[in-house]
N, C-alpha and C. Protein backbone atom coordinates (compact mmCIF):
# COMPACT_ATOMS: atom_id res chain seq x y z
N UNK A 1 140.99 64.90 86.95
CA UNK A 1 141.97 64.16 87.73
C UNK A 1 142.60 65.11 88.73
N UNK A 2 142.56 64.91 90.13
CA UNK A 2 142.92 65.60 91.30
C UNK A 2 143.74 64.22 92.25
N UNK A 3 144.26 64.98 93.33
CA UNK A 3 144.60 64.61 93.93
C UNK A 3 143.81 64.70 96.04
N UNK A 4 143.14 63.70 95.97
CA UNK A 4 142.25 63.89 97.46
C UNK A 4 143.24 64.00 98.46
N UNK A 5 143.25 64.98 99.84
CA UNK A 5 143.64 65.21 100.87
C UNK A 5 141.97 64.67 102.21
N UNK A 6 142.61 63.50 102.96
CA UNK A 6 141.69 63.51 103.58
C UNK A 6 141.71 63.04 104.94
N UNK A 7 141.16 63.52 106.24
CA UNK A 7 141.00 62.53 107.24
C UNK A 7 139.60 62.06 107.60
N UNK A 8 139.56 61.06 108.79
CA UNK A 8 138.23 60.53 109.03
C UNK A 8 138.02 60.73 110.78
N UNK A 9 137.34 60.35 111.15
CA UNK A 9 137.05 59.76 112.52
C UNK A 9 136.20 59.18 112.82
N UNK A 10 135.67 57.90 114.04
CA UNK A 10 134.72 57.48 114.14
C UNK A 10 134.13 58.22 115.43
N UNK A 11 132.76 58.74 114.94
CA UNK A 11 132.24 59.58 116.23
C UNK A 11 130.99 58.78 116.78
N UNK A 12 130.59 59.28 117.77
CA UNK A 12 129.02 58.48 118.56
C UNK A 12 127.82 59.50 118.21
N UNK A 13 128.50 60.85 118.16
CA UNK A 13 127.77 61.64 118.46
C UNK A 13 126.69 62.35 116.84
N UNK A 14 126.10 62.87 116.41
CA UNK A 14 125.52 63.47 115.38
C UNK A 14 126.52 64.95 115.36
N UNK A 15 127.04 65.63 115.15
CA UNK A 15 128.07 66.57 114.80
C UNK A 15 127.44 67.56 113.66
N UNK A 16 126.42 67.09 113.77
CA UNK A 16 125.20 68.58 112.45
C UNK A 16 125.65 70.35 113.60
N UNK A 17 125.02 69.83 114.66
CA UNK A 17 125.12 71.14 115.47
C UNK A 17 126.67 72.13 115.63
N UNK A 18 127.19 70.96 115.67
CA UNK A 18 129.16 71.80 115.53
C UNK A 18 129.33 72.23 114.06
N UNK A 19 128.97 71.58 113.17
CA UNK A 19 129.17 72.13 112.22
C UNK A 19 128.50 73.15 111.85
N UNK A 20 127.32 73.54 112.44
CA UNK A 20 126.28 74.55 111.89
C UNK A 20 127.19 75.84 112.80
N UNK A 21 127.42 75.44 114.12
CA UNK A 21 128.25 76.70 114.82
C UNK A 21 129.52 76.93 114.37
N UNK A 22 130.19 76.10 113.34
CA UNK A 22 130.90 76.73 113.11
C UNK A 22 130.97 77.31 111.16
N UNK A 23 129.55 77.83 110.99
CA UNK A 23 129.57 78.67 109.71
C UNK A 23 129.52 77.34 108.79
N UNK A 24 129.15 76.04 108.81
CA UNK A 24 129.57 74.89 108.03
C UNK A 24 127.82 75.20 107.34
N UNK A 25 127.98 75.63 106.07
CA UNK A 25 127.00 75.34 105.06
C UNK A 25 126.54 73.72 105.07
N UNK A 26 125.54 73.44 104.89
CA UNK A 26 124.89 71.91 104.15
C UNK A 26 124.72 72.33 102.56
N UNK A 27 125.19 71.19 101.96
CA UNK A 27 125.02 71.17 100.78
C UNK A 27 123.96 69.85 100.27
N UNK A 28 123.78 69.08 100.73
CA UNK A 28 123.23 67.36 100.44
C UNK A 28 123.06 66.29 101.32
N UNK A 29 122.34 65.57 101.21
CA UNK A 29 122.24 64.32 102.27
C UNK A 29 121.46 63.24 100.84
N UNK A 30 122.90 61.99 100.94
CA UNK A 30 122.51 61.37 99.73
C UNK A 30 122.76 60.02 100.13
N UNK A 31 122.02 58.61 99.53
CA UNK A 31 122.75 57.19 99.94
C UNK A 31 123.54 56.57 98.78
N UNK A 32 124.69 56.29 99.42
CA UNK A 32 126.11 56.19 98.38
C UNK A 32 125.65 54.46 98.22
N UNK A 33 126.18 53.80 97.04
CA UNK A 33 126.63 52.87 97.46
C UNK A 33 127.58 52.34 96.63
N UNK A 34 128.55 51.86 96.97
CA UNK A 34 129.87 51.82 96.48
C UNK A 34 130.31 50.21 96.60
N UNK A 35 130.87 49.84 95.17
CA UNK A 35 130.90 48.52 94.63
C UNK A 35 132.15 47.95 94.24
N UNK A 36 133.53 47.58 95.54
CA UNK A 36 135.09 47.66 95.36
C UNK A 36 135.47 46.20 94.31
N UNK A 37 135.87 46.74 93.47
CA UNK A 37 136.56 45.45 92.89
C UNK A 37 137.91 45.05 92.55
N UNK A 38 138.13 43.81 92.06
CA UNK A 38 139.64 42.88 92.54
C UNK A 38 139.93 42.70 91.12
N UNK A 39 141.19 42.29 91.29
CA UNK A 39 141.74 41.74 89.88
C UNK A 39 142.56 40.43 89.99
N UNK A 40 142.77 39.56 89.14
CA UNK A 40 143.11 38.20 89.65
C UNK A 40 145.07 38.57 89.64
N UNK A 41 144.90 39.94 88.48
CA UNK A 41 146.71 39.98 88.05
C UNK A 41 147.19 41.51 88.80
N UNK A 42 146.11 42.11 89.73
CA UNK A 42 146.64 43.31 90.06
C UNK A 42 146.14 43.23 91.83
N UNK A 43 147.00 43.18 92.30
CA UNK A 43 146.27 43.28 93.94
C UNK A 43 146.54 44.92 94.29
N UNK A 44 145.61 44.78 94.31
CA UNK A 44 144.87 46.52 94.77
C UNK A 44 145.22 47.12 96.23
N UNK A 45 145.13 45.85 97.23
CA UNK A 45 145.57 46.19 98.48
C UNK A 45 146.78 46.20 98.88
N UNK A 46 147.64 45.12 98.13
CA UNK A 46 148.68 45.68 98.13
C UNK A 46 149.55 46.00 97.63
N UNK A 47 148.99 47.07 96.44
CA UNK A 47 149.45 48.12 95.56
C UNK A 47 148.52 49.52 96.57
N UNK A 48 148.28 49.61 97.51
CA UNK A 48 147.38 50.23 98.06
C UNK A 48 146.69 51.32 96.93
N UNK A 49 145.94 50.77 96.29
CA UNK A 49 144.90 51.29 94.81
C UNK A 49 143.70 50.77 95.76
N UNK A 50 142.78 51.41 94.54
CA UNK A 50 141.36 50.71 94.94
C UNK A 50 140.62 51.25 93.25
N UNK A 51 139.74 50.63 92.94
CA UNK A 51 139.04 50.68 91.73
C UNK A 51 137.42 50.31 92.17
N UNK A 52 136.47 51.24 92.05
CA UNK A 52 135.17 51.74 93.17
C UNK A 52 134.07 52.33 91.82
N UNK A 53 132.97 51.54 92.01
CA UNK A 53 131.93 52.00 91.35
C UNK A 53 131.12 52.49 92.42
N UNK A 54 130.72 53.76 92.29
CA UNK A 54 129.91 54.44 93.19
C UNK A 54 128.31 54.50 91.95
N UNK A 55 127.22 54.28 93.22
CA UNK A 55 126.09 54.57 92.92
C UNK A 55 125.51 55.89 93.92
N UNK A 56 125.29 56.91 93.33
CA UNK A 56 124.19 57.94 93.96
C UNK A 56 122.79 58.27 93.17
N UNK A 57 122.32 57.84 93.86
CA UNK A 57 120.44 58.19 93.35
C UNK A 57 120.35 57.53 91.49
N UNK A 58 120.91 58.16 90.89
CA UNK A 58 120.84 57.37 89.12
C UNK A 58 122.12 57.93 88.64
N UNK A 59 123.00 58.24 89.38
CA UNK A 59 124.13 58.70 89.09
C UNK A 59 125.34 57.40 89.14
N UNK A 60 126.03 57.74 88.52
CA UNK A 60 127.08 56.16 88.79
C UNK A 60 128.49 57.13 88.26
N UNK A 61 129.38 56.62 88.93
CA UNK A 61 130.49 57.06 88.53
C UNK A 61 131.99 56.28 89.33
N UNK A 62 132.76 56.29 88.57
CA UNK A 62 133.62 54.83 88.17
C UNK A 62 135.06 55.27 88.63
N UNK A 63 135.92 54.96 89.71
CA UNK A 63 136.68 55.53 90.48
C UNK A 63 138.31 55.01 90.58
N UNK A 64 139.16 55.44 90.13
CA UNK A 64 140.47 54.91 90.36
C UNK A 64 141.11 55.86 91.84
N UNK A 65 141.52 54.82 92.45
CA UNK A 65 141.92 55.84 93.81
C UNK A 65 143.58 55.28 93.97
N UNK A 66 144.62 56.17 93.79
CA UNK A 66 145.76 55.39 93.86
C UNK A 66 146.81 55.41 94.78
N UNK A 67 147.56 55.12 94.83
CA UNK A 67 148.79 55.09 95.84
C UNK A 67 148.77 56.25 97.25
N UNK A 68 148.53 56.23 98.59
CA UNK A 68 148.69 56.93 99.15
C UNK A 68 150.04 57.13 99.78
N UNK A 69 150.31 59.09 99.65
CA UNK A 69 151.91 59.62 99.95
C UNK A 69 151.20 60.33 100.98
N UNK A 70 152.44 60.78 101.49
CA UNK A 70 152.21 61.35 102.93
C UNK A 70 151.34 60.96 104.06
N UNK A 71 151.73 61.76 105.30
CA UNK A 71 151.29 61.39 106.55
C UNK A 71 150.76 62.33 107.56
N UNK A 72 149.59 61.79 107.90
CA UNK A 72 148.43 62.34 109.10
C UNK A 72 147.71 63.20 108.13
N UNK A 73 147.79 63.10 106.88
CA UNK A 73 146.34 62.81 105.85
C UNK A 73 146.43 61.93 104.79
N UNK A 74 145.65 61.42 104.45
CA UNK A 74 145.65 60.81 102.95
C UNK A 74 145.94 61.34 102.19
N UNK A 75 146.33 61.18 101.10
CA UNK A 75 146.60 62.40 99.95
C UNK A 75 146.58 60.95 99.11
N UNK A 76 145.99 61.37 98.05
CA UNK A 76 146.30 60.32 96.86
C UNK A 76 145.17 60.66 95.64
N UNK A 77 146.29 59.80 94.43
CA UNK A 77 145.56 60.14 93.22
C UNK A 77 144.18 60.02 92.75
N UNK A 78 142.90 60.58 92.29
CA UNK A 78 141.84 60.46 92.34
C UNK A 78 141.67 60.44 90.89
N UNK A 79 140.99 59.49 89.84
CA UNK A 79 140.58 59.61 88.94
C UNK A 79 138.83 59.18 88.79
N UNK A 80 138.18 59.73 88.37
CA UNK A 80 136.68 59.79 88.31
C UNK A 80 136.05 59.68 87.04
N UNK A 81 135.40 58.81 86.58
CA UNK A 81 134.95 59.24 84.94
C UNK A 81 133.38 58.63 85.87
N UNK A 82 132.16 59.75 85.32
CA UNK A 82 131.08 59.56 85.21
C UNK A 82 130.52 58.39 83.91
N UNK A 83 129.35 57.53 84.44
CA UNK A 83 128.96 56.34 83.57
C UNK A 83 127.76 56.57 83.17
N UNK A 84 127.28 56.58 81.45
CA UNK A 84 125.76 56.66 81.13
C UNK A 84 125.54 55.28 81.27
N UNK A 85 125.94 53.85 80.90
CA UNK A 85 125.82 52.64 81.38
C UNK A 85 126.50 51.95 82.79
N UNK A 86 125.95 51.54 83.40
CA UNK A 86 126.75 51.41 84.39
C UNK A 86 126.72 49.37 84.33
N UNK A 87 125.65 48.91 84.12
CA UNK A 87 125.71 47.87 84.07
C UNK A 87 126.94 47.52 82.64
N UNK A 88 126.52 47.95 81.80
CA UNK A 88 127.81 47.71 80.99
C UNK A 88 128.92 47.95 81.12
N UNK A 89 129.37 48.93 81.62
CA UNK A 89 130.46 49.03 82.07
C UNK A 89 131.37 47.83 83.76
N UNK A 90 130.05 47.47 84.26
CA UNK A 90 130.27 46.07 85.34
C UNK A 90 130.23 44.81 84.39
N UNK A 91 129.96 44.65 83.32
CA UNK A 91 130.02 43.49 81.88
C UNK A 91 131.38 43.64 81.72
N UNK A 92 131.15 44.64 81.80
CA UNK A 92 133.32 45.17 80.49
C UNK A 92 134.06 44.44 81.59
N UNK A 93 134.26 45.02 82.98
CA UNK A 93 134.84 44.78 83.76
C UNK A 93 135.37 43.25 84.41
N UNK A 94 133.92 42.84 84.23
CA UNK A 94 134.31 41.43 84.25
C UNK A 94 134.29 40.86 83.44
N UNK A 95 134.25 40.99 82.18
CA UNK A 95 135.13 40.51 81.02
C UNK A 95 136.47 40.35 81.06
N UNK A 96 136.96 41.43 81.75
CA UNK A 96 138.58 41.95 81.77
C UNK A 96 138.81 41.42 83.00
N UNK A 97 138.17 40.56 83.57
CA UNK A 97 138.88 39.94 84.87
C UNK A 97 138.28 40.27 85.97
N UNK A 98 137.90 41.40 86.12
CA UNK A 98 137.77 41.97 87.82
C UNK A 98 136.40 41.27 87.98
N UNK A 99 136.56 40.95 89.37
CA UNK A 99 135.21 40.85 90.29
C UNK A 99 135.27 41.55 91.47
N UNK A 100 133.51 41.53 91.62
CA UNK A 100 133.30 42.35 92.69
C UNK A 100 133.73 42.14 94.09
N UNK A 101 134.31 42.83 95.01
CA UNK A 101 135.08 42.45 95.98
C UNK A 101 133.91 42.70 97.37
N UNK A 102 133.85 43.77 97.71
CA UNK A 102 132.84 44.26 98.67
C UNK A 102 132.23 45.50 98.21
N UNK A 103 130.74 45.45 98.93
CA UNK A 103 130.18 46.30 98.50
C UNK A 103 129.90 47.07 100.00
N UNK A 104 129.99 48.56 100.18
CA UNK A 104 129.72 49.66 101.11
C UNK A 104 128.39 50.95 101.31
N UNK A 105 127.86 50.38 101.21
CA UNK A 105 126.49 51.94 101.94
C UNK A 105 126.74 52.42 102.88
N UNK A 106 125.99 53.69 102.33
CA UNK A 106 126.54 54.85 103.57
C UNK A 106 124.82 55.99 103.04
N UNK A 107 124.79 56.30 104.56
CA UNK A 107 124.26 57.88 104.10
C UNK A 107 124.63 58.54 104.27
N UNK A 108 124.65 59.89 103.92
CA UNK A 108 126.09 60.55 103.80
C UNK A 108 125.17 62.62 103.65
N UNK A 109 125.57 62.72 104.48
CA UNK A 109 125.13 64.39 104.73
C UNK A 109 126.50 64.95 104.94
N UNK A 110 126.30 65.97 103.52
CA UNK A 110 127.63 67.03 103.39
C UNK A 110 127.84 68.47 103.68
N UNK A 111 128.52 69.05 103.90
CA UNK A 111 128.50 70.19 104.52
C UNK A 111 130.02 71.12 103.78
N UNK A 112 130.40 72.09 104.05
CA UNK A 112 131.40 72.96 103.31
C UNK A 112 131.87 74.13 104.59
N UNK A 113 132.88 73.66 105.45
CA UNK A 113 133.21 74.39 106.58
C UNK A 113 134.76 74.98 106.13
N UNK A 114 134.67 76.32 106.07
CA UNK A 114 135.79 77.12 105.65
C UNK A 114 136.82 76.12 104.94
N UNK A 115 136.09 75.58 103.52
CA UNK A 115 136.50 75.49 101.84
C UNK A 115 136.90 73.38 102.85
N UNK A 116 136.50 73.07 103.62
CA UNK A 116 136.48 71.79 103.52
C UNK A 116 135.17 70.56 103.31
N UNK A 117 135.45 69.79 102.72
CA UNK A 117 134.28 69.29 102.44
C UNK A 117 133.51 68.33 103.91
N UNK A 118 133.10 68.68 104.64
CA UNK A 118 132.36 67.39 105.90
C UNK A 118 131.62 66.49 105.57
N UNK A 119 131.89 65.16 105.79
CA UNK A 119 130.91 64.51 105.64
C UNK A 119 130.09 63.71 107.05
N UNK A 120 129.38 63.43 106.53
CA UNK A 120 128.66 62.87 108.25
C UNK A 120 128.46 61.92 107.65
N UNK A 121 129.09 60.36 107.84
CA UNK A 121 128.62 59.47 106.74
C UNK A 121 128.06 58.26 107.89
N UNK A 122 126.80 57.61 108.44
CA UNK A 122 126.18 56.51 108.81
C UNK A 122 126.85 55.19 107.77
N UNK A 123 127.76 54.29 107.80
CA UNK A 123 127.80 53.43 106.87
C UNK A 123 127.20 52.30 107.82
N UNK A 124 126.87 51.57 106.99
CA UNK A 124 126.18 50.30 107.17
C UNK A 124 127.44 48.86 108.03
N UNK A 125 127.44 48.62 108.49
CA UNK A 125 128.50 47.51 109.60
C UNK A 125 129.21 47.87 109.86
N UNK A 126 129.74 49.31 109.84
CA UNK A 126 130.74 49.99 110.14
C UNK A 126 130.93 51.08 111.67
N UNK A 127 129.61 51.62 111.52
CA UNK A 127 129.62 53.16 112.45
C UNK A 127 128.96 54.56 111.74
N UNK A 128 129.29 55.00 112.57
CA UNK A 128 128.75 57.17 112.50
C UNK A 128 130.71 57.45 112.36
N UNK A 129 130.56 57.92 110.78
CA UNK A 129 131.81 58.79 111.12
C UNK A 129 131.86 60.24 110.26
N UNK A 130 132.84 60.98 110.68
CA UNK A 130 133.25 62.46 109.94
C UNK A 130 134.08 62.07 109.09
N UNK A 131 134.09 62.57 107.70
CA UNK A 131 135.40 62.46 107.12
C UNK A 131 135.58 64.07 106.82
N UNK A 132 136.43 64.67 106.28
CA UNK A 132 136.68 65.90 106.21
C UNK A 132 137.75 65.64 104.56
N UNK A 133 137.59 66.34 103.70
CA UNK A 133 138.47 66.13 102.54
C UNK A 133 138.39 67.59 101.72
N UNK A 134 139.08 67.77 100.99
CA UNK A 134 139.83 68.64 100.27
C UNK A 134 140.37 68.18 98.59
N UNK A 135 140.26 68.94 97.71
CA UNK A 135 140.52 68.34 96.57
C UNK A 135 142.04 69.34 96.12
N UNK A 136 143.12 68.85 95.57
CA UNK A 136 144.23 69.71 95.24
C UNK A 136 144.77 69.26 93.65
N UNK A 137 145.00 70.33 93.19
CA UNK A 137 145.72 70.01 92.11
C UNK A 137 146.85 70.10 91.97
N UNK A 138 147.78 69.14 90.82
CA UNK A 138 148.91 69.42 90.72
C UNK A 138 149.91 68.56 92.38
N UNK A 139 151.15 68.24 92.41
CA UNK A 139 151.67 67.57 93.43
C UNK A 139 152.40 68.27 93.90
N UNK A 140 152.61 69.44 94.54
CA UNK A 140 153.28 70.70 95.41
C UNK A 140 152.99 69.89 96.83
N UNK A 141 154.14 69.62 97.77
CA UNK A 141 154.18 69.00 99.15
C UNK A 141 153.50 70.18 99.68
N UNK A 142 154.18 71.56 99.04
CA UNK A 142 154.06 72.56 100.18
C UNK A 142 152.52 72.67 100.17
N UNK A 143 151.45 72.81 98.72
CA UNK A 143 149.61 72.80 98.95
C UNK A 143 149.09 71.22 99.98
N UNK A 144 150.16 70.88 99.91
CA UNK A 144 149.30 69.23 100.43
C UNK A 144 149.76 69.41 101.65
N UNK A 145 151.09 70.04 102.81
CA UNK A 145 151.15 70.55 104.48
C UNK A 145 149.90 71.07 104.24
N UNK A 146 149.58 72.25 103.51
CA UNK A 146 148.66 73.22 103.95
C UNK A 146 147.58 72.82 104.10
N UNK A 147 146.68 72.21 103.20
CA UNK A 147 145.65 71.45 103.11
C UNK A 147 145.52 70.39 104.52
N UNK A 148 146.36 69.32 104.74
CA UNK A 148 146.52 69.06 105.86
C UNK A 148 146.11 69.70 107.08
N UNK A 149 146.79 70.50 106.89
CA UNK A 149 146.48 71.76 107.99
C UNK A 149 145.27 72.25 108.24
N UNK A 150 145.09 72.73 107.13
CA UNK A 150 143.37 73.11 107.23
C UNK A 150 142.37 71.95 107.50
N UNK A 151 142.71 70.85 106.91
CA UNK A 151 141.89 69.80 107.44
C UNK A 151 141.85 69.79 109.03
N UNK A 152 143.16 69.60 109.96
CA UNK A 152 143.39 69.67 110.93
C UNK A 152 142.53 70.98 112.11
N UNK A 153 142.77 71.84 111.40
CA UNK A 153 142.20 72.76 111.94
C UNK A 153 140.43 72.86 111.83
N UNK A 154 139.86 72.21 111.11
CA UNK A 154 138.57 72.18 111.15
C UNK A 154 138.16 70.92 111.96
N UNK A 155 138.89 70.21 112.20
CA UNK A 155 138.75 68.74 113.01
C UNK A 155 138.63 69.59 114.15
N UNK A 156 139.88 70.16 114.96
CA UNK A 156 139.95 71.19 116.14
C UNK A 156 138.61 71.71 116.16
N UNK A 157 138.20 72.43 114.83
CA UNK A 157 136.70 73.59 115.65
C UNK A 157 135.82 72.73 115.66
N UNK A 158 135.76 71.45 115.07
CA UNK A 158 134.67 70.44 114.87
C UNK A 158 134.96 69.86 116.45
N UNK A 159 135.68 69.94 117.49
CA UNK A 159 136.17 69.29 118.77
C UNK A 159 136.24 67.74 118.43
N UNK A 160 137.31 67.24 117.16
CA UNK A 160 136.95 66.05 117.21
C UNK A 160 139.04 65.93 117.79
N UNK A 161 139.05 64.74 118.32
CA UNK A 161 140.64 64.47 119.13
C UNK A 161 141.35 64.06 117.95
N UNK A 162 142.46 64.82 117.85
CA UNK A 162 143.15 64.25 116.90
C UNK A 162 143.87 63.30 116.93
N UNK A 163 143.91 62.77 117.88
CA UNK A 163 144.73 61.28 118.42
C UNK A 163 143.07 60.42 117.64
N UNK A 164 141.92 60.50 117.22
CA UNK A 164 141.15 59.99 116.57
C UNK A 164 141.17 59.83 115.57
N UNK A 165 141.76 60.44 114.65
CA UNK A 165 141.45 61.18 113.41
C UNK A 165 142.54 59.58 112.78
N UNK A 166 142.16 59.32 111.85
CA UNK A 166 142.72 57.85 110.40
C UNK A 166 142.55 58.44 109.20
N UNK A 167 143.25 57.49 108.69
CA UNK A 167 143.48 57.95 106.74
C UNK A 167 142.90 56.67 106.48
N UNK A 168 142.25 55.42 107.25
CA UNK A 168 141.87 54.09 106.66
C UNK A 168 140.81 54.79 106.08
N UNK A 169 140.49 53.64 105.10
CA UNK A 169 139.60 53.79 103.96
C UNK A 169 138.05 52.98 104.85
N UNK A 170 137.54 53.25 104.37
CA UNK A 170 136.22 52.38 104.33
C UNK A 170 136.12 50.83 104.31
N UNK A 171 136.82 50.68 103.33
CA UNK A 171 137.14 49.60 102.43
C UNK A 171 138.21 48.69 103.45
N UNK A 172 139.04 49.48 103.81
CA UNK A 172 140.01 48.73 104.53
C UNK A 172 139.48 48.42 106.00
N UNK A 173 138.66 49.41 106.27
CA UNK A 173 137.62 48.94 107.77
C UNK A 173 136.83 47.87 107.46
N UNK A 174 136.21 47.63 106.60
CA UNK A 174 135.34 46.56 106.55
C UNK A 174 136.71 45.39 106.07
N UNK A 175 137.24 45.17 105.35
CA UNK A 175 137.99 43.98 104.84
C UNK A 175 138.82 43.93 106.89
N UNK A 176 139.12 44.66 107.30
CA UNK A 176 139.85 44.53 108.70
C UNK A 176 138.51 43.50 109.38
N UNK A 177 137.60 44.40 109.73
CA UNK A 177 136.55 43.83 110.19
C UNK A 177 136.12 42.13 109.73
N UNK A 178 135.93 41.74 108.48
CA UNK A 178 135.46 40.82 108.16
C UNK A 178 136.50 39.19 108.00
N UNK A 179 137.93 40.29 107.98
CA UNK A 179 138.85 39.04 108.84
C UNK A 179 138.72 38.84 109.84
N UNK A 180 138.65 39.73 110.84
CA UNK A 180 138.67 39.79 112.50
C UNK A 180 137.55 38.48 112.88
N UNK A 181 136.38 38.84 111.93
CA UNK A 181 135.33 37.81 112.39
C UNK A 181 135.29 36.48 111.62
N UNK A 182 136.21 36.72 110.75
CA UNK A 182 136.02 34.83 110.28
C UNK A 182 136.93 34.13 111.09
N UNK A 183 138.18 34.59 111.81
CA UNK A 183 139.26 34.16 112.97
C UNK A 183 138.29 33.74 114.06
N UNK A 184 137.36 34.38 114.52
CA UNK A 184 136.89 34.36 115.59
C UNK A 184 135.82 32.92 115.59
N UNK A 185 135.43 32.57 114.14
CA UNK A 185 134.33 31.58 114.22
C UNK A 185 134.77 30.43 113.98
């Protein structure tokens, strides 16, 4: 159990080459796909929570993401438990109420630029974006400025505008998106 520090941006461009000039290791290039679900007695969105089954390759792992504090990064509670069943554990779940809300793919190539994590993530109805994140322990404001900071500062060598840079979720881009277009029809 950590606490995530994170920003995003939506870029046009492929950003492998900035990151390689600036000392950014690759670690992986993997396809996520991530499975948000609802509760009939807990609204998630606006409790700003989210509860996320992630699939990677045969890996599954089961996600509480909670309340976001502070501003011009995300910061919020991260709980993670890895799943040897995963379908059973989507049985349990909707036993206990929840259904599946939206589901998100992404491919996702990672990188490690002076201790931040990059991601280059292609999602599927969404865009090409960077996210940049950081993991912290413990709730010290003063590690979570800093972290910030460093996030900030790798956005800078990455030349991405920080008048670009969001704390929206994924999740909240597509649910934005998929109102926008049922208004419209």
């Amino acid at each position: 159990m950590g606490r995530e520090v994170e920003v995003k941006a939506e870029v046009e461009e492929d950003l492998t080459e900035r990151i390689e000039r600036a000392g950014g290791k690759r670690l992986r290039e993997v396809f996520q796909e991530d499975i948000y679900f609802r509760h009939p007695c807990r609204d998630f969105a606006e409790r700003d929570e989210a509860l996320r089954l992630r699939r990677e390759g045969e890996n599954y792992t089961l996600t509480f993401k909670g309340r976001r504090v502070g501003a011009g990064a995300k910061m919020r509670e991260e709980i993670e438990v890895g799943l040897e069943d995963p379908d059973g554990t989507v049985s349990l779940l909707e036993r206990l109420g929840f259904e599946k809300a939206f589901v998100i793919k992404k491919r996702r190539r990672e990188f490690l630029v002076e201790g931040v994590l990059v991601s280059l993530d292609d999602v599927e109805g969404l865009g090409r974006f960077v996210e940049m994140e950081v993991l912290m322990k413990g709730d010290s404001l003063e590690e979570a400025e800093r972290l910030k900071d460093r996030l900030l500062r790798v956005s800078e060598m990455l030349g991405i505008d920080k008048d670009k840079l969001t704390t929206e979720s994924y999740l909240e881009m597509l649910v934005s998106k998929s109102s926008s277009s049922k208004h419209r029809t």
